[in-house]
C-alpha atoms as a PDB file:
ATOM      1  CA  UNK A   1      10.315 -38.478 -34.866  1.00  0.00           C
ATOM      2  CA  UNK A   2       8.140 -37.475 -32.099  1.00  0.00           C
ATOM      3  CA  UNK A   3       4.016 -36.858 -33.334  1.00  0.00           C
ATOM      4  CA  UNK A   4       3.440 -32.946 -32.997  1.00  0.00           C
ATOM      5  CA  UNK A   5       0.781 -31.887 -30.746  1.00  0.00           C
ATOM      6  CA  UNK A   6      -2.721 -31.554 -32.317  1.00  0.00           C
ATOM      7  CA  UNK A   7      -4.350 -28.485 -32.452  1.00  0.00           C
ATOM      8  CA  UNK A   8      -6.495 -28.726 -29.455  1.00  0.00           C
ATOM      9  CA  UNK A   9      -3.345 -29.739 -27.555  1.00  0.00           C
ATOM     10  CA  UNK A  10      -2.318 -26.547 -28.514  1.00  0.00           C
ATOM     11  CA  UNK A  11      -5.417 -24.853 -27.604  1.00  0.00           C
ATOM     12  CA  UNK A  12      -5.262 -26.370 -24.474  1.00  0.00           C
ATOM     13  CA  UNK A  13      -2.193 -25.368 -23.762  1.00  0.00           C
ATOM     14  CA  UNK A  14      -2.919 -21.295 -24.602  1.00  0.00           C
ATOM     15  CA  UNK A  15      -5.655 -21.851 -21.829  1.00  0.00           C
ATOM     16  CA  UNK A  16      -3.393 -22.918 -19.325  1.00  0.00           C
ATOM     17  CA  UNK A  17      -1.218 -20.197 -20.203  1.00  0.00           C
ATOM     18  CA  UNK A  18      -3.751 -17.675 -20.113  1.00  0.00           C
ATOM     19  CA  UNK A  19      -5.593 -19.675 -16.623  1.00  0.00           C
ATOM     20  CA  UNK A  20      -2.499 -18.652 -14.908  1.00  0.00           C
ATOM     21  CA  UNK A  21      -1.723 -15.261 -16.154  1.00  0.00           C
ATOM     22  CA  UNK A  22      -2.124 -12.642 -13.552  1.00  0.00           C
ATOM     23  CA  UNK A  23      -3.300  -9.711 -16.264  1.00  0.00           C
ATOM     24  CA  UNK A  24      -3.909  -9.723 -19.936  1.00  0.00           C
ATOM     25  CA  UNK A  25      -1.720 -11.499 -21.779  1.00  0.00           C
ATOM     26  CA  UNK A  26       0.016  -9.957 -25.117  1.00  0.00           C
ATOM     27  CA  UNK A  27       0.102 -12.643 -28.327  1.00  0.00           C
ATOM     28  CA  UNK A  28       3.656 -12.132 -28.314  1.00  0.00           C
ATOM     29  CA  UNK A  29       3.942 -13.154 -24.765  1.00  0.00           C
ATOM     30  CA  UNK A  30       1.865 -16.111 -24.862  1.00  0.00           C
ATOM     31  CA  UNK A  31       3.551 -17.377 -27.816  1.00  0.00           C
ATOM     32  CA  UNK A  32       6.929 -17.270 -25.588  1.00  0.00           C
ATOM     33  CA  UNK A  33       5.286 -18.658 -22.453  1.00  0.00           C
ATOM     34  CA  UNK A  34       3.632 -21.456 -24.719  1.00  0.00           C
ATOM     35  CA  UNK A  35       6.459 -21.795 -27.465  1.00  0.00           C
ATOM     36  CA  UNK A  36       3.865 -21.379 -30.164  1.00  0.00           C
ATOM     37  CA  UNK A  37       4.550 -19.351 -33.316  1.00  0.00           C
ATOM     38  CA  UNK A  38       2.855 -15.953 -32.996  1.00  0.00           C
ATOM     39  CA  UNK A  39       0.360 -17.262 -36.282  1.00  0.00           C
ATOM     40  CA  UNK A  40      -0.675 -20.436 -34.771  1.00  0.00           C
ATOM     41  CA  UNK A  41      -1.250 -18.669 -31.386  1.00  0.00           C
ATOM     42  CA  UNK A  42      -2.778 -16.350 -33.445  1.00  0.00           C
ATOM     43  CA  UNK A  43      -5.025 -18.775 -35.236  1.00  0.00           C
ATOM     44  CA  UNK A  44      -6.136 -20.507 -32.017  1.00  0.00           C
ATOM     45  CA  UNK A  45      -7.026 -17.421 -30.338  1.00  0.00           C
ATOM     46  CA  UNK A  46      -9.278 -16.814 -32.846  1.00  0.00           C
ATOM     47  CA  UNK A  47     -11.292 -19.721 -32.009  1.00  0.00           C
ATOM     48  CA  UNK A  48     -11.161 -19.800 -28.882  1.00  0.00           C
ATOM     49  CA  UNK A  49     -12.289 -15.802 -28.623  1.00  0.00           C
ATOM     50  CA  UNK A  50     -15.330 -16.557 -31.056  1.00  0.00           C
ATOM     51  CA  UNK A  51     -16.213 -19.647 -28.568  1.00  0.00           C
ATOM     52  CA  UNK A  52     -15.659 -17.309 -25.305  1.00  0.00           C
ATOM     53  CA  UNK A  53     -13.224 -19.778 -23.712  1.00  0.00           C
ATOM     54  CA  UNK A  54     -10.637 -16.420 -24.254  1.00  0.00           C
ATOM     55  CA  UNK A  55     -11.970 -12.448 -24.634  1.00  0.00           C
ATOM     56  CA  UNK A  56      -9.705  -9.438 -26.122  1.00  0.00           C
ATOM     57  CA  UNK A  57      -9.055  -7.182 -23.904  1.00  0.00           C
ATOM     58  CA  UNK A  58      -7.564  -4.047 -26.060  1.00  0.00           C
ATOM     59  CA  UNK A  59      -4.362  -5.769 -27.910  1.00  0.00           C
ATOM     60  CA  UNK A  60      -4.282  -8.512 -25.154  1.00  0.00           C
ATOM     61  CA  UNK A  61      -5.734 -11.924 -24.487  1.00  0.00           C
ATOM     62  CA  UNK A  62      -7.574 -13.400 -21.171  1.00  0.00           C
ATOM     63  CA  UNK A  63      -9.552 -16.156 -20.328  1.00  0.00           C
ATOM     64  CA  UNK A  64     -13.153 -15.922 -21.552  1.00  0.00           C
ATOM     65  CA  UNK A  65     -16.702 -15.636 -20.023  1.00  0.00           C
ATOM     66  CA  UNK A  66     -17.824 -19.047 -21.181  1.00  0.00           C
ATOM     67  CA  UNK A  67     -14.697 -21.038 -19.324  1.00  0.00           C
ATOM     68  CA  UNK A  68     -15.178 -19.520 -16.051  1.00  0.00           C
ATOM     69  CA  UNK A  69     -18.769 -20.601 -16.314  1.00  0.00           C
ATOM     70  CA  UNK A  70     -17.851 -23.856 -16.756  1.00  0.00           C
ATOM     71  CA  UNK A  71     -15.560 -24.398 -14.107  1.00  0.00           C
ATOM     72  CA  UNK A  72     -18.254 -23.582 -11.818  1.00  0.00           C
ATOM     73  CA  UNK A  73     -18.655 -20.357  -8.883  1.00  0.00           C
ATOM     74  CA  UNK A  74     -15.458 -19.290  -7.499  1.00  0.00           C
ATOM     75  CA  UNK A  75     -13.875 -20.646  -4.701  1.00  0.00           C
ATOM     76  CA  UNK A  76     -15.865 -20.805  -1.036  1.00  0.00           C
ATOM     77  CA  UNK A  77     -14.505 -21.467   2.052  1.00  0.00           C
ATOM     78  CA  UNK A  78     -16.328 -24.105   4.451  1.00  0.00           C
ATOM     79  CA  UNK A  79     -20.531 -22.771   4.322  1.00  0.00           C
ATOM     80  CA  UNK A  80     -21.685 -21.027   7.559  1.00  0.00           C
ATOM     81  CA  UNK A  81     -17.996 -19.923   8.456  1.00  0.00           C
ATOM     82  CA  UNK A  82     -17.377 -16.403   7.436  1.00  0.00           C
ATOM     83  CA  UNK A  83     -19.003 -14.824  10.580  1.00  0.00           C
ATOM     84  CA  UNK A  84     -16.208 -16.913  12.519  1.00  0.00           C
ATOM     85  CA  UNK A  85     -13.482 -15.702  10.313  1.00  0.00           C
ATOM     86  CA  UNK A  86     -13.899 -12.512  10.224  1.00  0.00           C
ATOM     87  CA  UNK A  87     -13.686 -11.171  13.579  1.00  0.00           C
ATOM     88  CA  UNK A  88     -10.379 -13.153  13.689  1.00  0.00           C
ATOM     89  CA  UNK A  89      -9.232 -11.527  10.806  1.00  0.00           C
ATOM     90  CA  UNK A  90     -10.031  -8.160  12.271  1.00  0.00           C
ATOM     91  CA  UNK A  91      -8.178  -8.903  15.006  1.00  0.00           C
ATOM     92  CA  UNK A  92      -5.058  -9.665  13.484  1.00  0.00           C
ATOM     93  CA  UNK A  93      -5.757  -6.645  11.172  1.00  0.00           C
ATOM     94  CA  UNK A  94      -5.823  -4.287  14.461  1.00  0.00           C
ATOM     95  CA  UNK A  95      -2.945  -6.103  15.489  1.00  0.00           C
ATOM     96  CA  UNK A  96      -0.797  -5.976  12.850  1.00  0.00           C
ATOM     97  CA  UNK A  97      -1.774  -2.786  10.697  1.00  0.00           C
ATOM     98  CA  UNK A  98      -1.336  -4.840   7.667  1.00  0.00           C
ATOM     99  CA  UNK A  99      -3.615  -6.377   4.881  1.00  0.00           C
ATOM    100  CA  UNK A 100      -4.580  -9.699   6.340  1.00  0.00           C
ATOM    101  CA  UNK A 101      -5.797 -12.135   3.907  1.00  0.00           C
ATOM    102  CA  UNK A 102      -7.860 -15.054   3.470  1.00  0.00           C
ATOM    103  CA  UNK A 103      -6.969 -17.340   1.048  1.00  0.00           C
ATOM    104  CA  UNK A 104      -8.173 -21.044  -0.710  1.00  0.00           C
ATOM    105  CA  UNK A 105      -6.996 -22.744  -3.520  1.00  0.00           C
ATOM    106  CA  UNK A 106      -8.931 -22.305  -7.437  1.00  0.00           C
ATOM    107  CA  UNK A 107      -7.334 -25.157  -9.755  1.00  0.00           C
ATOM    108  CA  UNK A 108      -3.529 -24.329  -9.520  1.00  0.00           C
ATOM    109  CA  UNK A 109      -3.443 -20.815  -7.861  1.00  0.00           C
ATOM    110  CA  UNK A 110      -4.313 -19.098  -4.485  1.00  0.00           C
ATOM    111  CA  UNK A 111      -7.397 -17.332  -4.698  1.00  0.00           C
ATOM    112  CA  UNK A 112      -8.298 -14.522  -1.900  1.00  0.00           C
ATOM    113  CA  UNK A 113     -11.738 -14.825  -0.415  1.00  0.00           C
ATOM    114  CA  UNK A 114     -11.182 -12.123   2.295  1.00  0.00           C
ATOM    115  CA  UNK A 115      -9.382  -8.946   2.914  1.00  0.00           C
ATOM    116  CA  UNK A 116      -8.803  -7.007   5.822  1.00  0.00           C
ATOM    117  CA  UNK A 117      -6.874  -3.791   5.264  1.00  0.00           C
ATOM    118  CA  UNK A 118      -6.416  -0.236   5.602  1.00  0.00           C
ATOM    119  CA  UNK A 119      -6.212   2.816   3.402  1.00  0.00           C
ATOM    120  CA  UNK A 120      -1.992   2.018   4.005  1.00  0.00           C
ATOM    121  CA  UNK A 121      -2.026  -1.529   2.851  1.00  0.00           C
ATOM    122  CA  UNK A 122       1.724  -2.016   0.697  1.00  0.00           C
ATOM    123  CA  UNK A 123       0.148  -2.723  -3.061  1.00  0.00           C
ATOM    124  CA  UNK A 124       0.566  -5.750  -4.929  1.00  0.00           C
ATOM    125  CA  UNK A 125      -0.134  -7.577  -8.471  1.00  0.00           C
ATOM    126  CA  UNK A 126      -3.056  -9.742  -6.942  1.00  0.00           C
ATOM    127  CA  UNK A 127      -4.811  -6.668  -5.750  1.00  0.00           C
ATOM    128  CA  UNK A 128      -7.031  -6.646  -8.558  1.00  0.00           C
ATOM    129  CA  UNK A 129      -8.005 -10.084  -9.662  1.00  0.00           C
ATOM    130  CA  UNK A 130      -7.655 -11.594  -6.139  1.00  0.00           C
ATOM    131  CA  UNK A 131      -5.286 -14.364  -7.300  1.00  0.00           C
ATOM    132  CA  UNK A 132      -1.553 -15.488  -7.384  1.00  0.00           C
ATOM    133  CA  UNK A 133       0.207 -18.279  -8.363  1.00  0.00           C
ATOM    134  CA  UNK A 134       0.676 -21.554  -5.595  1.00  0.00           C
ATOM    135  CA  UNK A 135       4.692 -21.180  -5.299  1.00  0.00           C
ATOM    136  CA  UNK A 136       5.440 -17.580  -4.286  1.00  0.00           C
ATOM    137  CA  UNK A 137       2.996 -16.460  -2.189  1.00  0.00           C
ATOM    138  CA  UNK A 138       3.467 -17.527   1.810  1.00  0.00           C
ATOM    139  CA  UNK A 139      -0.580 -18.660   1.652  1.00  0.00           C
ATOM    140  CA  UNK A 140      -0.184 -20.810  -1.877  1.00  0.00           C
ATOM    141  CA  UNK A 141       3.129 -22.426   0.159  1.00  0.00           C
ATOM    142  CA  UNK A 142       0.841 -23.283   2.980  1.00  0.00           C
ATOM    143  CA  UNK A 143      -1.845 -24.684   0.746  1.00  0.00           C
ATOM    144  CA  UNK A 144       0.726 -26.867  -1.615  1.00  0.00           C
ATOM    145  CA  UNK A 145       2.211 -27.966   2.069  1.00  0.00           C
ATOM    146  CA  UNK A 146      -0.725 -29.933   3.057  1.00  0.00           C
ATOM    147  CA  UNK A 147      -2.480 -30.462   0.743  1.00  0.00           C
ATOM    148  CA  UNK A 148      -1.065 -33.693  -1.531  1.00  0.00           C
ATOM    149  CA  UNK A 149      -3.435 -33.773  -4.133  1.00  0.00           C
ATOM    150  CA  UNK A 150      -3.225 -29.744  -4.671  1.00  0.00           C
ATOM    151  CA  UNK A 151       0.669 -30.659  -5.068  1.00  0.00           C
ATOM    152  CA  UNK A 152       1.025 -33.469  -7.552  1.00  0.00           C
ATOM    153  CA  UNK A 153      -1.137 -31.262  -9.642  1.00  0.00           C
ATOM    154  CA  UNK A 154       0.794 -28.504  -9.404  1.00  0.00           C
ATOM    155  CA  UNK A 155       4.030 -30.427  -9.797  1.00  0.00           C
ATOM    156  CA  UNK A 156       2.536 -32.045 -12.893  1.00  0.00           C
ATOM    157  CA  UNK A 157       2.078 -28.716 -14.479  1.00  0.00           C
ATOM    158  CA  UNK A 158       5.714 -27.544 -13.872  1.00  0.00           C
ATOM    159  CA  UNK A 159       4.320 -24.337 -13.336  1.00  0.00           C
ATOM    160  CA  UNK A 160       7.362 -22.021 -11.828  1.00  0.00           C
ATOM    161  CA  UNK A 161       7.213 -19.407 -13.229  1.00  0.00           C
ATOM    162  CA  UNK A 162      10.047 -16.317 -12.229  1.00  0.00           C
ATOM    163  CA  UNK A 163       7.998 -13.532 -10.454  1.00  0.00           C
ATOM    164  CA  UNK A 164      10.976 -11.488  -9.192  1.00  0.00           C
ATOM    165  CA  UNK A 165      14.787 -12.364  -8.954  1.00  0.00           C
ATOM    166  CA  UNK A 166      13.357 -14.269  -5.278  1.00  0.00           C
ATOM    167  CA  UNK A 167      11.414 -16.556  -6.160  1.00  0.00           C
ATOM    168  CA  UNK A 168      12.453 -20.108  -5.865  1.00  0.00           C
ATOM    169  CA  UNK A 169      14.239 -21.765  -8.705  1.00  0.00           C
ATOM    170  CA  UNK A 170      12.786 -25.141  -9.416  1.00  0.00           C
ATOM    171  CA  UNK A 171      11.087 -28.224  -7.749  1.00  0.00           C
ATOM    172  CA  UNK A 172      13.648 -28.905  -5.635  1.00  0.00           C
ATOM    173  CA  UNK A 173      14.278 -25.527  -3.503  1.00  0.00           C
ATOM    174  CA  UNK A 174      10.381 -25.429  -3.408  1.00  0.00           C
ATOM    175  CA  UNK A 175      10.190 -29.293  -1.442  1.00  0.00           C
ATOM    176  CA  UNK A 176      12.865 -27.981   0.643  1.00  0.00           C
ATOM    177  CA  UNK A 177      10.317 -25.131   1.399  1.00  0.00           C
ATOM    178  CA  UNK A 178       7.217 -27.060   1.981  1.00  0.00           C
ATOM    179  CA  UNK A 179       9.159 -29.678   4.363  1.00  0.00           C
ATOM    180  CA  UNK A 180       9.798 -26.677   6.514  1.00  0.00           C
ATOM    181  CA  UNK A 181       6.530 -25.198   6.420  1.00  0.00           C
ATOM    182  CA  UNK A 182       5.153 -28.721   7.404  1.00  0.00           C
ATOM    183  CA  UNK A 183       7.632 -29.115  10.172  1.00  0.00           C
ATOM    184  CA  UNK A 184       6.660 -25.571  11.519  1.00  0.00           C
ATOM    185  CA  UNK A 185       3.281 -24.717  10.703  1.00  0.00           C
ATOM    186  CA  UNK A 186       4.367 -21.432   8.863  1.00  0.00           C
ATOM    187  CA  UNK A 187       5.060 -20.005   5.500  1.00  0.00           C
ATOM    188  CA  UNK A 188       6.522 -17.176   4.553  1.00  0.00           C
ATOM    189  CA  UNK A 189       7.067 -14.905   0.696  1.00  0.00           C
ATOM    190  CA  UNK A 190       9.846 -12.530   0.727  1.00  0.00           C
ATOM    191  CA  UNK A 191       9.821 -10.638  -2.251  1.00  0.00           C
ATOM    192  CA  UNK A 192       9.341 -13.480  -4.408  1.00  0.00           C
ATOM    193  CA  UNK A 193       5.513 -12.555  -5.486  1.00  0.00           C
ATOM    194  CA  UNK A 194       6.459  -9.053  -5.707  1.00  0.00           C
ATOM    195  CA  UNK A 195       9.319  -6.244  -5.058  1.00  0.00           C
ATOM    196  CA  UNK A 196       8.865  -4.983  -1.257  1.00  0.00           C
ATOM    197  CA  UNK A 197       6.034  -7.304  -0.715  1.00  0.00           C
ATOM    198  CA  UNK A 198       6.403 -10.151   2.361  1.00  0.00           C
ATOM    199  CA  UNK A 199       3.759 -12.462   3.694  1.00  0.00           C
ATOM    200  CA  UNK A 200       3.844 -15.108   6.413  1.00  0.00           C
ATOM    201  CA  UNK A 201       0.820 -17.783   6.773  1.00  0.00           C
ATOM    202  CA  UNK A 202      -0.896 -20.381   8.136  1.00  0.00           C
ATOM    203  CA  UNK A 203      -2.993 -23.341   7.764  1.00  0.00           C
ATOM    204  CA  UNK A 204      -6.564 -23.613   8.654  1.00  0.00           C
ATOM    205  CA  UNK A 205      -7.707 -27.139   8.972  1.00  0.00           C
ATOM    206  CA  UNK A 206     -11.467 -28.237   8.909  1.00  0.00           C
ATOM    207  CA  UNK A 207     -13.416 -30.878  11.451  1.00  0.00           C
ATOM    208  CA  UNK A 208     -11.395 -33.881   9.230  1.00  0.00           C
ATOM    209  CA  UNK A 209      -8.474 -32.606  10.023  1.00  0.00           C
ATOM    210  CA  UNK A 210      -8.053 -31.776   6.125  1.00  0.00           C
ATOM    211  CA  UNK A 211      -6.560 -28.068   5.429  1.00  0.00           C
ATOM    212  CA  UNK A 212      -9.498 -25.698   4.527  1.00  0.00           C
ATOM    213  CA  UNK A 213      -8.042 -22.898   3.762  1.00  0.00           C
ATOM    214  CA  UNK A 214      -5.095 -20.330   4.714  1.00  0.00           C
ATOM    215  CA  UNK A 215      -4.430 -16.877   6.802  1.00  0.00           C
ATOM    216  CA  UNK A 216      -1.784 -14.982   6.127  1.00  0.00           C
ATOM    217  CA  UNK A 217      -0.240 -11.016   6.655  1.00  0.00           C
ATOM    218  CA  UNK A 218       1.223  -9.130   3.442  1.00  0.00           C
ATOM    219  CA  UNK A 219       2.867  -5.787   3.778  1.00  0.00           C
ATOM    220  CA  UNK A 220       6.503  -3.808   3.672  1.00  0.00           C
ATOM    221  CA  UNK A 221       9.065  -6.819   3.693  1.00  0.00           C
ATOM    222  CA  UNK A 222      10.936  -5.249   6.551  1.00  0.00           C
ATOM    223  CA  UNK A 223       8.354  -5.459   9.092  1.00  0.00           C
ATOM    224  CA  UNK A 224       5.866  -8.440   8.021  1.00  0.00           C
ATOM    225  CA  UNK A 225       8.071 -11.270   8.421  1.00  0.00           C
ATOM    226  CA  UNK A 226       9.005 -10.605  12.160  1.00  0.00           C
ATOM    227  CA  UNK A 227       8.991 -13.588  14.932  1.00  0.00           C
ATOM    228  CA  UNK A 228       6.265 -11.543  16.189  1.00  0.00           C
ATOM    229  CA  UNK A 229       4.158 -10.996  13.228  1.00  0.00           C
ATOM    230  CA  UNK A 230       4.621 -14.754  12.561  1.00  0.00           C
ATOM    231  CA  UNK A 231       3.695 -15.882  15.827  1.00  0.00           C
ATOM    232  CA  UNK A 232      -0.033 -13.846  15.503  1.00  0.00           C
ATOM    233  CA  UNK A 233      -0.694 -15.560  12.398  1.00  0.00           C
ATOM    234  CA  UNK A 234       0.101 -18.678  13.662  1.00  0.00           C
ATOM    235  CA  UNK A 235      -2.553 -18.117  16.568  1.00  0.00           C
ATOM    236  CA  UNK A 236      -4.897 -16.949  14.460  1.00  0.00           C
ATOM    237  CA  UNK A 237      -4.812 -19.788  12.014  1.00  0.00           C
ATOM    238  CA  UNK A 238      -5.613 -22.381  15.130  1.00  0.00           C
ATOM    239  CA  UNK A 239      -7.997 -20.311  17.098  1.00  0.00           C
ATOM    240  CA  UNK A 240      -9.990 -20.088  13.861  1.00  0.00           C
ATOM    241  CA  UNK A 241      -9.507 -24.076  13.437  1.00  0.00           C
ATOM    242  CA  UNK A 242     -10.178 -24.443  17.344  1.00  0.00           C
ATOM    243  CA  UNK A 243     -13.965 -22.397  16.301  1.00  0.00           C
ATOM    244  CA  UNK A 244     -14.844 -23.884  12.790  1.00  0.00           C
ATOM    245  CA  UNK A 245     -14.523 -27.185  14.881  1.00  0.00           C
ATOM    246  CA  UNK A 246     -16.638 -26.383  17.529  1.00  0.00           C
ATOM    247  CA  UNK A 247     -19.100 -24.611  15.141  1.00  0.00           C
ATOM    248  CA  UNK A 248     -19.892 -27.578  13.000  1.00  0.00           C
ATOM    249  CA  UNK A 249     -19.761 -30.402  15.532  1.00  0.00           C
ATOM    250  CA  UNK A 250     -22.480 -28.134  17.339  1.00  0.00           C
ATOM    251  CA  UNK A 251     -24.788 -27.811  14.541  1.00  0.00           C
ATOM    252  CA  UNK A 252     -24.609 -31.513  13.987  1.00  0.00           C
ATOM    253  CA  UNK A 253     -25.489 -32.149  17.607  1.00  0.00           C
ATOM    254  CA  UNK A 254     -28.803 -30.012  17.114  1.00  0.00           C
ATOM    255  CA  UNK A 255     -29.218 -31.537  13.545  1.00  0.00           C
ATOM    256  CA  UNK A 256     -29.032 -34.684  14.915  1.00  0.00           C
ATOM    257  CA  UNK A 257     -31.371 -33.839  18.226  1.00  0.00           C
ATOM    258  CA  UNK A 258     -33.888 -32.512  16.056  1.00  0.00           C
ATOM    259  CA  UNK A 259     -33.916 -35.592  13.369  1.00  0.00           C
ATOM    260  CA  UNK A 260     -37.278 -37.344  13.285  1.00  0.00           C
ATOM    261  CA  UNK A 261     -37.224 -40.234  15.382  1.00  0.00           C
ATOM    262  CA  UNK A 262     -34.980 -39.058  18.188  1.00  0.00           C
ATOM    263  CA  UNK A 263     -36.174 -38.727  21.583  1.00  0.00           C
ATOM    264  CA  UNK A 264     -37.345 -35.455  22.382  1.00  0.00           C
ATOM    265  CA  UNK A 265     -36.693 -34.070  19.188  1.00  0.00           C
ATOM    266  CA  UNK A 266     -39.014 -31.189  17.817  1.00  0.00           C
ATOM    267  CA  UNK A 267     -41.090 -32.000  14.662  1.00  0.00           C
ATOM    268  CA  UNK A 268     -41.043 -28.074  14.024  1.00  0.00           C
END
């Protein structure tokens, strides 16, 4: 007979559930999505709520104040690179009319670092905590595409969770998926984070060569996921490459011109 999980394996595993959660979380839900019984989840909750690694919010559960501070700040794109970004993002904005969006990845989700939109941007479930899970947004896709380490993790997890009656069913129809978004350079969501919702997106890759982060367009699914549309992010996604490059390999030139001991350098 197989040993039964410990409490904190349980505990653990209410955290993940909640870590992942796009809103509040009712106990009766969690103790589906974590196959608990409702008085163990119950129990747990307890615990966890008077240790502020989970918080009540009304009837429902969240993760707590004292587990965010522990994983650290939020996510950051590359230091010194948001005044490159954004006029990029603008751009594609005033191209576009659509929310354009910035995104990196937090532990096993996409988080959104930047937003460009207008007072017509298409509404979606990440619009208020600035997150959404890896596998059914077109930015998560990019980031699980090339990034390995991001995907093991994620693949690990089993984390697939049905967002609409689109969203990819299972490991396999989501490495189908990435292969093409490798081979192409593009990702795109239809209605799989969210009914009437598309995205398409790109990788941004750092000085290393490494991806850094993602760009991608959300709006109406009839008009987002265009050839055209596609193509812009694309551009956008290496031009702002192309200029984080350029940035940083400049400021090490001048770091290194100005380090002590090199000819010429200034001692100011």
């Amino acid at each position: 007979m197989p040993d039964q999980p410990s409490s904190l394996e349980k505990a653990i595993t209410i955290i993940t559930s909640l870590s992942t959660a796009l809103q509040p979380v009712s106990l009766a839900e969690l103790s589906r999505r974590t196959g608990l019984p409702k008085t163990t989840a119950h129990r747990l909750l307890g615990v966890l709520c008077r240790k502020g690694f989970a918080r009540r919010i009304g009837i429902d559960y969240a993760i707590g104040d004292q587990l965010i501070s522990l994983t650290g700040p939020g996510p950051r794109t590359i230091p010194g690179t948001r005044r490159i970004v954004l006029p990029y993002m603008i751009r594609l904005y005033e191209l576009t009319r659509q929310t354009v969006n910035l995104a990196v990845s937090r532990g096993l989700e996409v988080a959104y670092v930047e937003r460009v939109y207008g007072h017509t941007r298409v509404s979606s479930p990440s619009d208020d905590v600035d997150r959404a899970p890896l596998h059914c947004t077109a930015t998560g896709k990019v980031l699980l595409a090339f990034n390995n380490e991001l995907n093991t993790s994620f693949r690990d997890l089993g984390a697939m969770q049905r967002m609409t009656r689109r969203t990819l069913a299972g490991p396999a129809a989501l490495d189908r998926e990435l292969q093409t978004v490798r081979r192409s350079g593009l990702a795109f969501s239809r209605e799989e984070f969210a009914e009437g919702v598309a995205c398409a997106a790109a990788p941004v890759f750092g000085p290393d060569g490494r991806i850094c982060m993602a760009v991608g367009v959300a709006g109406p699914s009839v008009s987002t996921v265009t050839p055209e549309v596609a193509g812009m992010v694309r551009k956008t996604a290496h031009a702002i490459s192309a200029s984080i490059t350029r940035s940083i390999a400049g400021m090490a030139g001048r770091a290194k011109a100005d380090s002590p001991g090199t000819p010429g350098a200034s001692l100011l």
